[in-house]
N, C-alpha and C. Protein backbone atom coordinates (compact mmCIF):
# COMPACT_ATOMS: atom_id res chain seq x y z
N UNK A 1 23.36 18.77 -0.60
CA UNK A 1 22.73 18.12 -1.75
C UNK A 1 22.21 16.75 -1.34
N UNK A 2 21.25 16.17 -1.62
CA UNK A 2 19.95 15.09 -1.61
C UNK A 2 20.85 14.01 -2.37
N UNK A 3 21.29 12.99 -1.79
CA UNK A 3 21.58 11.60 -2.45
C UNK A 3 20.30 10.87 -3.42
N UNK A 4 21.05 10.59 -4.60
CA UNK A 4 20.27 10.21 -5.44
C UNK A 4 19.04 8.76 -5.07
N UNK A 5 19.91 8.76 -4.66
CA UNK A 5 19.20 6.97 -3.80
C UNK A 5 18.23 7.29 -2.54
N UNK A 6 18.49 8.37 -1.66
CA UNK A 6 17.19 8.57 -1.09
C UNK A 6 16.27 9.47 -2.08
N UNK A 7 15.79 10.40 -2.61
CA UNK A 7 15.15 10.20 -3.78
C UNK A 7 14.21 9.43 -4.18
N UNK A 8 15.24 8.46 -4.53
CA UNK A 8 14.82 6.99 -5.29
C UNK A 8 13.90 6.49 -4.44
N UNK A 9 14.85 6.07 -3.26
CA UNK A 9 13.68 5.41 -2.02
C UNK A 9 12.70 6.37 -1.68
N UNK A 10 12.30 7.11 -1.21
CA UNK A 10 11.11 7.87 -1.49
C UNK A 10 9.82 7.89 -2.44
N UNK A 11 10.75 7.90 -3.91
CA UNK A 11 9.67 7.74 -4.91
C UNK A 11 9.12 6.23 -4.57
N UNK A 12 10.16 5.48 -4.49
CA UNK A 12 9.09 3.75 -4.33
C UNK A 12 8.47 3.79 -3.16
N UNK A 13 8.97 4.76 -2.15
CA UNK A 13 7.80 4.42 -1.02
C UNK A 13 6.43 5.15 -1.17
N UNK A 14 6.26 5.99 -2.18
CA UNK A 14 4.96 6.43 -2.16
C UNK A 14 4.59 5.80 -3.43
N UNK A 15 4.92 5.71 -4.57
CA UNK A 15 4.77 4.44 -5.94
C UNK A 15 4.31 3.01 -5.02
N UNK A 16 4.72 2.60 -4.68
CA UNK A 16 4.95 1.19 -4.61
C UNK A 16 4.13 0.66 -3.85
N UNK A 17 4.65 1.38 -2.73
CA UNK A 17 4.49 0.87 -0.93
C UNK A 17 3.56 1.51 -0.72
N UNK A 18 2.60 3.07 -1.26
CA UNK A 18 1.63 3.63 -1.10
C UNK A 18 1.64 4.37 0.18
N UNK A 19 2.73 4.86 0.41
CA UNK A 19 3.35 5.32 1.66
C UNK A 19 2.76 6.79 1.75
N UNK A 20 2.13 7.40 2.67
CA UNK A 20 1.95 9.02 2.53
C UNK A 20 3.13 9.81 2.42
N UNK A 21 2.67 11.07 2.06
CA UNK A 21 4.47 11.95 1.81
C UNK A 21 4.74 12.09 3.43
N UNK A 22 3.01 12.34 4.51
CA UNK A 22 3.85 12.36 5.85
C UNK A 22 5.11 11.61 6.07
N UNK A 23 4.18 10.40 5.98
CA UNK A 23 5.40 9.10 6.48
C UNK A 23 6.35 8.86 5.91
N UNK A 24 6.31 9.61 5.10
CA UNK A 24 7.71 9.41 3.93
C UNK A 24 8.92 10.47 4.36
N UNK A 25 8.19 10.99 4.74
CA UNK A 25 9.02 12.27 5.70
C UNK A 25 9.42 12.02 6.84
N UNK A 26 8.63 10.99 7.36
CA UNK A 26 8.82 10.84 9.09
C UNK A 26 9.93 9.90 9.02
N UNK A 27 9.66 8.70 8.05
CA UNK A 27 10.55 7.72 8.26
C UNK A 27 11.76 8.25 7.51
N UNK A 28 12.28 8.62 6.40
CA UNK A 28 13.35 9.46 5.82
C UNK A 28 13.94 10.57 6.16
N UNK A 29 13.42 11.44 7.57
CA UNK A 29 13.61 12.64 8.24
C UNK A 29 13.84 13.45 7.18
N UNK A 30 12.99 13.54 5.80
CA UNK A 30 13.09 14.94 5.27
C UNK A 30 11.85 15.67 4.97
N UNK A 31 11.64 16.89 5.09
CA UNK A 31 10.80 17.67 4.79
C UNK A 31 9.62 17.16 4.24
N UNK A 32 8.17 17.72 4.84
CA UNK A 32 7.44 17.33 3.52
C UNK A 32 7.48 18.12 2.48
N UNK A 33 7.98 19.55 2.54
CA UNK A 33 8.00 19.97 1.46
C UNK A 33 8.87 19.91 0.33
N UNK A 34 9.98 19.52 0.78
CA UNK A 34 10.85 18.44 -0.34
C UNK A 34 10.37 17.40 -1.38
N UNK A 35 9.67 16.57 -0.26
CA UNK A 35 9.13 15.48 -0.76
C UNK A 35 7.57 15.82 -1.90
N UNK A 36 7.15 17.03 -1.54
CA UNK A 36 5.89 17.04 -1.93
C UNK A 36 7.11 17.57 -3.40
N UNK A 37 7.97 18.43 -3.64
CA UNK A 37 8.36 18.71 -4.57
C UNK A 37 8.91 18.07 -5.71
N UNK A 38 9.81 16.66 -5.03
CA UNK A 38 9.78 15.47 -5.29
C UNK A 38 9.05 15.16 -6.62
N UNK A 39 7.67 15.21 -5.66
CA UNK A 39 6.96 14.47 -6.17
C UNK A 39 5.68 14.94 -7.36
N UNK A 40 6.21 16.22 -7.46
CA UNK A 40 5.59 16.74 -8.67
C UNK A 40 6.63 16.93 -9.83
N UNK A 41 8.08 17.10 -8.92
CA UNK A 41 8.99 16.81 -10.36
C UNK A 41 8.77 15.47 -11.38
N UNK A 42 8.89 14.94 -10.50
CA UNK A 42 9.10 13.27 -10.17
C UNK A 42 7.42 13.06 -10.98
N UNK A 43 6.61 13.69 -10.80
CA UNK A 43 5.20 12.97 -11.44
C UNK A 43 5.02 11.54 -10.74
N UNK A 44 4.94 11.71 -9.07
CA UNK A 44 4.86 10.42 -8.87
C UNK A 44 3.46 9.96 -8.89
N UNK A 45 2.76 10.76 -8.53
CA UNK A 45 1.25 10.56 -8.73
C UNK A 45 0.51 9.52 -10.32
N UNK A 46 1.01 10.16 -10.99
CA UNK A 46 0.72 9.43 -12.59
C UNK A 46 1.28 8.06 -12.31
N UNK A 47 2.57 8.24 -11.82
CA UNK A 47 3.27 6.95 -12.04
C UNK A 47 2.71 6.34 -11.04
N UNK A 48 2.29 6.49 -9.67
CA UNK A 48 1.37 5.44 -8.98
C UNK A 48 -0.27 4.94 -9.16
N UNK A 49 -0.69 6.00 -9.80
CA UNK A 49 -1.79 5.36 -10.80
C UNK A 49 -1.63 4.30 -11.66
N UNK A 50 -0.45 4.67 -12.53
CA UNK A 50 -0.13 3.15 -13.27
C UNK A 50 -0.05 2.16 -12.57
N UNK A 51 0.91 2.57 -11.83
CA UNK A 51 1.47 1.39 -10.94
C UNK A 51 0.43 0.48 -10.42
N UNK A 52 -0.75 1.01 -9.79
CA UNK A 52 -2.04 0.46 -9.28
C UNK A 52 -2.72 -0.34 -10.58
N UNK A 53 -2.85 0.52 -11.52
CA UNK A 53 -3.71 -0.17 -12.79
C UNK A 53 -3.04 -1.66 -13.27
N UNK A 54 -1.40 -1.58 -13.40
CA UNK A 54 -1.02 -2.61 -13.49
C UNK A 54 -1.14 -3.49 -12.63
N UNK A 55 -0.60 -3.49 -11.52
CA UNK A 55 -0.68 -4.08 -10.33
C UNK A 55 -1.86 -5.08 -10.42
N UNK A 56 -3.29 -4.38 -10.29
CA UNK A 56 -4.06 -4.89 -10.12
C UNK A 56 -5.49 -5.79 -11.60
N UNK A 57 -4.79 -5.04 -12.78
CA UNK A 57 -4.31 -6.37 -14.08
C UNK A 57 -4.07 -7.26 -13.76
N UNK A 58 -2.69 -7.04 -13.24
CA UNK A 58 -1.95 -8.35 -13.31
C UNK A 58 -2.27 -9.75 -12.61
N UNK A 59 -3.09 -8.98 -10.99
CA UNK A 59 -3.73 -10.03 -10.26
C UNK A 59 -5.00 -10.26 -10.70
N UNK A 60 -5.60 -9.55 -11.41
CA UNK A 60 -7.11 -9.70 -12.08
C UNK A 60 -6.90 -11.25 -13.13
N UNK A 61 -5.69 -11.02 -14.28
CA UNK A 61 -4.93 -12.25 -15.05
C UNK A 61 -4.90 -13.31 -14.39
N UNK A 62 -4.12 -13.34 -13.36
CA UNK A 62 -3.78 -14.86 -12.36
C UNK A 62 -5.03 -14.97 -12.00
N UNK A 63 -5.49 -14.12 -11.49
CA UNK A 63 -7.42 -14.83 -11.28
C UNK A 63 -7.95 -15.75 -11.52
N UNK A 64 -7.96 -15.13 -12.99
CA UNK A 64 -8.44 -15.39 -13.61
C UNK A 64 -8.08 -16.91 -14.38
N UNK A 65 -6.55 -16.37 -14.66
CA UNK A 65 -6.06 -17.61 -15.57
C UNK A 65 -6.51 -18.91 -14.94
N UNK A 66 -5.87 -18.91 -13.35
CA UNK A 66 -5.88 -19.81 -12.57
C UNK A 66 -7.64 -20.92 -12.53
N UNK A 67 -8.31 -19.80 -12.47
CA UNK A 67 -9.67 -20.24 -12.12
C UNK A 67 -10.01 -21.26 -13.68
N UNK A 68 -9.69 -20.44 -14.73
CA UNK A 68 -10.00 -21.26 -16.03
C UNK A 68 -9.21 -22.59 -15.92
N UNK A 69 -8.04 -22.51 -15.53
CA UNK A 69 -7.19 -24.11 -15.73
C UNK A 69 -7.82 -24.96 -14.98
N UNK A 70 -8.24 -24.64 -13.57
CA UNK A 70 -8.74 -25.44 -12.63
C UNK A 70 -9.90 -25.64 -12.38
N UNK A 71 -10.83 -24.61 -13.53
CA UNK A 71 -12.16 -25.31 -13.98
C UNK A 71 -12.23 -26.42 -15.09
N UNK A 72 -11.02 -26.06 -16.10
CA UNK A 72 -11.28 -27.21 -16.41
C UNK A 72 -10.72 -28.70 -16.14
N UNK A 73 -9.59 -28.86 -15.18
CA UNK A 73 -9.43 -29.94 -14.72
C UNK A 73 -10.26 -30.54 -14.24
N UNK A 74 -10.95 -29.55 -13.10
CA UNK A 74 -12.47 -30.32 -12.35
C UNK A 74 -13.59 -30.74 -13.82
N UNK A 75 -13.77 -30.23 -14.37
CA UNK A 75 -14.78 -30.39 -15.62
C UNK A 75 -14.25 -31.79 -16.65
N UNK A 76 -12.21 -31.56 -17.27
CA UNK A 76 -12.25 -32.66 -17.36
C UNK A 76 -12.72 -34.03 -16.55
N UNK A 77 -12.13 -33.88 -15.29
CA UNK A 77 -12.51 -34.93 -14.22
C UNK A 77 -13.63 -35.82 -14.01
N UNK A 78 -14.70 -34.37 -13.89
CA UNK A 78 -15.88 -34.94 -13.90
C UNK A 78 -16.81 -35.50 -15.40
N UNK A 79 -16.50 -35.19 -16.47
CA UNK A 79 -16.90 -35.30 -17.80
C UNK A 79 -16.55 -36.99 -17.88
N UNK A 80 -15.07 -37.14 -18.01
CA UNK A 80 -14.04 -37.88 -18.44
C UNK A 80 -13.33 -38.78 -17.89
N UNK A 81 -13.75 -38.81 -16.07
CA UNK A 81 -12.69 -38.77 -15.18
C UNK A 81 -11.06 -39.23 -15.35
N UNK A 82 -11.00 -38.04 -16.10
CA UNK A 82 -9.35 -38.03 -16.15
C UNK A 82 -9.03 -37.21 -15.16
N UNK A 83 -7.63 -37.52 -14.08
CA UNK A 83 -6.98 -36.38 -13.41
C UNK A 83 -6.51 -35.51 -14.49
N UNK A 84 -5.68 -34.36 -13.79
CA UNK A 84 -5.19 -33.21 -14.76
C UNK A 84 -3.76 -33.80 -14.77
N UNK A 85 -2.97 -33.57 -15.96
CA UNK A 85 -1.47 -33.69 -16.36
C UNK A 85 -0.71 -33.55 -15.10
N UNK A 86 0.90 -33.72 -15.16
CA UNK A 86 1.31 -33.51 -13.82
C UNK A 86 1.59 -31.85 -13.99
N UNK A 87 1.93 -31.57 -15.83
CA UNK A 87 2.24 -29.83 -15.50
C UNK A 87 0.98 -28.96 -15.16
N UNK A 88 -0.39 -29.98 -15.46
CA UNK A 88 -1.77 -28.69 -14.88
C UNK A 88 -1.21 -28.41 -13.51
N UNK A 89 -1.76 -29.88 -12.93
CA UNK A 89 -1.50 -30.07 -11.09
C UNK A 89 0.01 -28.92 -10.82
N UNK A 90 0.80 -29.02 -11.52
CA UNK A 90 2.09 -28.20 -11.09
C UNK A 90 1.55 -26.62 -10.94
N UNK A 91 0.95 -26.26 -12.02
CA UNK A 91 0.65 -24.91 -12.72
C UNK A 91 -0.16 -24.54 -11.24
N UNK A 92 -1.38 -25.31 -10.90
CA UNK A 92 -2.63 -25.16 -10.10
C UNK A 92 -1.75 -24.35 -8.94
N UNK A 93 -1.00 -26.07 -8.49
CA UNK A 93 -0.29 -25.69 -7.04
C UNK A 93 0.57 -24.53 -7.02
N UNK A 94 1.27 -24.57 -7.90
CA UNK A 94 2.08 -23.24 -8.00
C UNK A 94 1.35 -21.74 -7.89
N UNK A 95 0.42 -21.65 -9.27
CA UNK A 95 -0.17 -20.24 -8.94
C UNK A 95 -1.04 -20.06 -7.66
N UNK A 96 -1.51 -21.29 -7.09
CA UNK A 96 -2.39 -20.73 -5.66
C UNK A 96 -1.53 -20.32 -4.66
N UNK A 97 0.02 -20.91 -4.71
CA UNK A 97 0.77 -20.53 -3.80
C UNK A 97 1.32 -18.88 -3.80
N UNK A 98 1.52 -18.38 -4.98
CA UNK A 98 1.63 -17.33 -5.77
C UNK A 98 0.29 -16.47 -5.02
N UNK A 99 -0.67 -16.85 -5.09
CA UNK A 99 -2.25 -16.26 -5.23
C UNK A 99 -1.67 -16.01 -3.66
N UNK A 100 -2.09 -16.70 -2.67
CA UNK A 100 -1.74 -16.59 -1.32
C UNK A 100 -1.13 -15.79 -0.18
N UNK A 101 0.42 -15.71 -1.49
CA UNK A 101 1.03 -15.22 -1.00
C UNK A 101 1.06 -13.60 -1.54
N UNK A 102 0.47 -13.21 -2.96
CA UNK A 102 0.03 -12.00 -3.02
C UNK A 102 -1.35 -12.24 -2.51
N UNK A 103 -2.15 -12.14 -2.12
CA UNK A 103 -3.44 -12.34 -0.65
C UNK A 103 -2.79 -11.31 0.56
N UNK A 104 -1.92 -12.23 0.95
CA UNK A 104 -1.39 -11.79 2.16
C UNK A 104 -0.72 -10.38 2.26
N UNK A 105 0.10 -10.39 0.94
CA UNK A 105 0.81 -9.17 0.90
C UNK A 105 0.15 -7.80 0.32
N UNK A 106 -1.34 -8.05 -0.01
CA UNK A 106 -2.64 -6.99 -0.06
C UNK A 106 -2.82 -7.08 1.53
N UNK A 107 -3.09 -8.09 2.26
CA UNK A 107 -3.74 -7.58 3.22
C UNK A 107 -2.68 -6.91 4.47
N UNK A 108 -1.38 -7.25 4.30
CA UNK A 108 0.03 -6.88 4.73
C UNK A 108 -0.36 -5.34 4.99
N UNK A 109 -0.19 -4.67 3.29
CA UNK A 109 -0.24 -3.73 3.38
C UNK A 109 -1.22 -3.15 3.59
N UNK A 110 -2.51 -3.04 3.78
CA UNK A 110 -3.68 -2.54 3.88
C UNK A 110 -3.92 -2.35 5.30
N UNK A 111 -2.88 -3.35 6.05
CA UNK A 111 -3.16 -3.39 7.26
C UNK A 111 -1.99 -2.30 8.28
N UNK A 112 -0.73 -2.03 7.19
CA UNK A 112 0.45 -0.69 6.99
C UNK A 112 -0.55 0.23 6.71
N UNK A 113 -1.20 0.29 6.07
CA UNK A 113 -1.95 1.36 5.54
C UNK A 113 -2.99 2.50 6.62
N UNK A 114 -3.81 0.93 7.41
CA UNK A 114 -4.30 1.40 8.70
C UNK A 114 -3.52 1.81 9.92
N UNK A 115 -2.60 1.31 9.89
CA UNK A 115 -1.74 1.50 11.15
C UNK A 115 -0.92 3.33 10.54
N UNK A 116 -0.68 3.27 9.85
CA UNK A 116 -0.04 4.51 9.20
C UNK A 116 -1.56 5.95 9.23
N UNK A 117 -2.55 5.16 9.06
CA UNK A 117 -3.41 6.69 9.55
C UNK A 117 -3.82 6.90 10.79
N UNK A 118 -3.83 5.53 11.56
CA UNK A 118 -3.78 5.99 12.80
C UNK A 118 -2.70 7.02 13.02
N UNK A 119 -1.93 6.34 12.79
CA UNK A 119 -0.56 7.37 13.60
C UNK A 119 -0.52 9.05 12.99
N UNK A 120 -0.86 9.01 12.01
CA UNK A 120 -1.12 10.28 11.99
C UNK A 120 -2.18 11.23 12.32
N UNK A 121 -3.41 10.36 12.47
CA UNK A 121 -4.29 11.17 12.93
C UNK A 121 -4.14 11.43 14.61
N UNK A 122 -3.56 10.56 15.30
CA UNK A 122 -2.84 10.65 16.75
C UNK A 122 -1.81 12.08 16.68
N UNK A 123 -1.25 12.01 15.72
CA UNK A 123 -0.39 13.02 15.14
C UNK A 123 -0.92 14.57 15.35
N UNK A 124 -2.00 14.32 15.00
CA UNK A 124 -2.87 15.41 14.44
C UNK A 124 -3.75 16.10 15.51
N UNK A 125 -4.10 14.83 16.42
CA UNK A 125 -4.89 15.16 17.53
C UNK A 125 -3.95 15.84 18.87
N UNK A 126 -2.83 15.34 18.77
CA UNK A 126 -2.03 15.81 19.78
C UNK A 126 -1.75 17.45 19.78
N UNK A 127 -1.31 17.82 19.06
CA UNK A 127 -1.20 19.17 18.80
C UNK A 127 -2.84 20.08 19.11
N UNK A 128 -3.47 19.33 18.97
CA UNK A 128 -5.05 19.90 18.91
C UNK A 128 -5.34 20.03 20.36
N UNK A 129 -4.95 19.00 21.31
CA UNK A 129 -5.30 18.73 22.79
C UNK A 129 -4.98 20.14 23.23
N UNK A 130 -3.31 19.98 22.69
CA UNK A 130 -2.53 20.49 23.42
C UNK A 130 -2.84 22.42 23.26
N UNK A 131 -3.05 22.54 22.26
CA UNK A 131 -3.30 24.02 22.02
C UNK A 131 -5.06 24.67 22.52
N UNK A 132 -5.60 23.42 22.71
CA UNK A 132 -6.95 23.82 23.29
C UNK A 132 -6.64 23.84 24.58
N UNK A 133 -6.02 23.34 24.97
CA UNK A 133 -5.49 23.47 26.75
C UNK A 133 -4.73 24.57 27.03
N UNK A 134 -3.89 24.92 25.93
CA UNK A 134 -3.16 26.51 25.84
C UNK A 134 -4.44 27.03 26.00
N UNK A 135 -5.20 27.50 25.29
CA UNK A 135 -6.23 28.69 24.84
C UNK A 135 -7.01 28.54 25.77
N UNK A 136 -7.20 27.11 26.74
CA UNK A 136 -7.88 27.29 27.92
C UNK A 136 -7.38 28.09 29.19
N UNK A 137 -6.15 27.40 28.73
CA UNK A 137 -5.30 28.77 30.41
C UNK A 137 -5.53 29.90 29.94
N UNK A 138 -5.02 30.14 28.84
CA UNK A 138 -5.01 31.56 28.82
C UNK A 138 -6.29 32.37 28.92
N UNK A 139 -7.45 31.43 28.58
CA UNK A 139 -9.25 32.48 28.81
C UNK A 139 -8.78 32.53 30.08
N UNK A 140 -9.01 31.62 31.28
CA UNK A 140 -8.94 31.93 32.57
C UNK A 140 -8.06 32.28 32.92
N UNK A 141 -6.77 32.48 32.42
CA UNK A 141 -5.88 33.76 33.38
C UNK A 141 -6.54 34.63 32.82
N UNK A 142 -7.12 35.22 31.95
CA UNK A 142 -7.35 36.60 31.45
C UNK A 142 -8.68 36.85 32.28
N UNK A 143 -9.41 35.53 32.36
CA UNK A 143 -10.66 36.18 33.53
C UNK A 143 -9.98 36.22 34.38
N UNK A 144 -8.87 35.82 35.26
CA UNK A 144 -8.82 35.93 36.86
C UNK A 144 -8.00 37.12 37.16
N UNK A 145 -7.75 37.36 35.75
CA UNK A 145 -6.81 38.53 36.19
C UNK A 145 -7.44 40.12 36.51
């Protein structure tokens, strides 16, 4: 019987982490066909659609928010020249650090993302070499024979 907690970890690695069921298999050593089963019990598909829609709301919001506060500080500034409060300046510095550091952790993963199809398409090609090199011996033993 399947521990509830790998499962679990599974579903967040393809929810979350955007993990393929390969690699979800490779790195968890279980089946893909487990996992693919998983994951139609599981409806993980729907739920990583959300997951994306929110996700990327949510950074659309901070965008956004961010850009409005810190247009209008520059706008007060320049109108008025007042600096911004110390909680704007707090807010600014804070969400760009926020911004940054989800930045990085899009391009983190995007960059998991590439490295993860390489490896499988290496995956994919190996077996291919290797069985065209079978089917090559075997034409020419069958001619030389």
């Amino acid at each position: 019987m399947i521990d509830e907690s790998i499962k679990l970890l599974a579903s967040q690695y393809y929810i979350e982490n955007q993990m393929s069921v390969a690699l979800i298999a490779k790195k968890l050593t279980i089946s893909e066909k487990t996992l693919f089963n998983w994951k139609k019990e599981g409806n993980w598909e729907d739920k990583r659609t959300r997951y994306l829609k929110t996700q990327y709301s949510t950074n659309q919001t901070l965008y956004e928010l961010l850009h409005l506060v810190a247009n209008k500080a520059v706008d007060d500034f320049k109108t008025e020249g007042t600096m911004p409060d110390q909680k704007t300046l707090y807010f600014i510095m804070n969400m760009a650090g926020k911004l940054k550091e989800l930045k990085s952790f899009e391009n983190q993963t995007a960059e998991e993302k590439a490295l993860e199809l390489k490896e499988l398409n290496n995956e994919k090609q190996e077996p291919d070499k290797t069985s065209q090199n079978d089917l090559l011996q075997k034409v020419l033993k069958a001619l030389t024979e």
